[in-house]
C-alpha atoms as a PDB file:
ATOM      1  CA  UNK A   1      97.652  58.820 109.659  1.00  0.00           C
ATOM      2  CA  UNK A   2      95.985  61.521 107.019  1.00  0.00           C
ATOM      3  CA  UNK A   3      98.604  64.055 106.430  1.00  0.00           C
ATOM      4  CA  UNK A   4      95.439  66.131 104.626  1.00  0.00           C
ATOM      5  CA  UNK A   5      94.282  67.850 107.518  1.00  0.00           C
ATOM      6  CA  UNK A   6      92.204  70.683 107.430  1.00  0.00           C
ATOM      7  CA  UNK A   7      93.368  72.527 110.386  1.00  0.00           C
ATOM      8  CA  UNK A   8      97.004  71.953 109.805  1.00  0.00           C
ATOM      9  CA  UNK A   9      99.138  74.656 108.238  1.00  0.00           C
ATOM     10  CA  UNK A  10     101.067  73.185 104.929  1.00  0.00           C
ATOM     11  CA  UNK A  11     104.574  75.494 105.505  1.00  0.00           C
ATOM     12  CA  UNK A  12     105.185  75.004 101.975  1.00  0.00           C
ATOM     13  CA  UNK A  13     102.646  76.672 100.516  1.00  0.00           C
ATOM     14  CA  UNK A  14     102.970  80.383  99.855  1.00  0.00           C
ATOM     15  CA  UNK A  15     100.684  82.784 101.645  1.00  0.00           C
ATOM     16  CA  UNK A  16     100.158  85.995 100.670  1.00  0.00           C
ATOM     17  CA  UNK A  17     101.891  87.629  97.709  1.00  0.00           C
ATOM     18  CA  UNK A  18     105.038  87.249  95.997  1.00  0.00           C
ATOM     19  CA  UNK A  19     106.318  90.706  95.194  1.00  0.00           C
ATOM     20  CA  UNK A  20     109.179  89.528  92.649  1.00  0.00           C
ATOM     21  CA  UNK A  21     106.575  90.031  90.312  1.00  0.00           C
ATOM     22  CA  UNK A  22     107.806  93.950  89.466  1.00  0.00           C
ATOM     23  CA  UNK A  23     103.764  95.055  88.761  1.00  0.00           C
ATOM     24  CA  UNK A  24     102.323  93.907  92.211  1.00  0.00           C
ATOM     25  CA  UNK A  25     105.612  95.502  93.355  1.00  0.00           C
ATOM     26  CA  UNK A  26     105.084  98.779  91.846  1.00  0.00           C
ATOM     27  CA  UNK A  27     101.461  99.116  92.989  1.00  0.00           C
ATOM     28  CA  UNK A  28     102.695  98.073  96.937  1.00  0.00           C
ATOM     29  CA  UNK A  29     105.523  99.792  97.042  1.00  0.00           C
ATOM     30  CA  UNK A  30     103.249 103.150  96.931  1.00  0.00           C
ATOM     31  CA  UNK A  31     100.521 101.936  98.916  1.00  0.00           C
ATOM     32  CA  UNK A  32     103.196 100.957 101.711  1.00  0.00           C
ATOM     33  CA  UNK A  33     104.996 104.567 101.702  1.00  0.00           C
ATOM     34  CA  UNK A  34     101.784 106.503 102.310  1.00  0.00           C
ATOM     35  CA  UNK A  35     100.255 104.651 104.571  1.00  0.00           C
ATOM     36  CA  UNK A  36     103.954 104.090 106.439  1.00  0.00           C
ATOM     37  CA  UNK A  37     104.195 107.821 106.189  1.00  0.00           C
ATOM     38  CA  UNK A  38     107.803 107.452 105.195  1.00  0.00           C
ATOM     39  CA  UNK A  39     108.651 110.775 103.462  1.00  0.00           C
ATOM     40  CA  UNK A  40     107.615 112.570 107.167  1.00  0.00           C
ATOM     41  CA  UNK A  41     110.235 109.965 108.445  1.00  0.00           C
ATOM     42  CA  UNK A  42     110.519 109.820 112.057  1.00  0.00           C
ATOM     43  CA  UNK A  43     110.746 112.664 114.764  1.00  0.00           C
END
């Protein structure tokens, strides 16, 4: 049986990025207020 297939999803990879990393956490963290709109909080 191949265990190397393409279509299959490998659960322990990472996807996406790892924000412990405090510089791609400082440029999200921005990005995610404004476009959450978080300072209008909700109504």
């Amino acid at each position: 049986m191949n265990s190397n297939l393409k279509w299959q999803y490998n659960e322990m990879r990472q996807a996406g990025t790892g924000y412990a990393d405090a510089a791609k956490a400082q440029v999200y963290e921005p990005r995610m207020q404004k476009l959450l709109n978080i300072k209008e909080g909700a109504r």
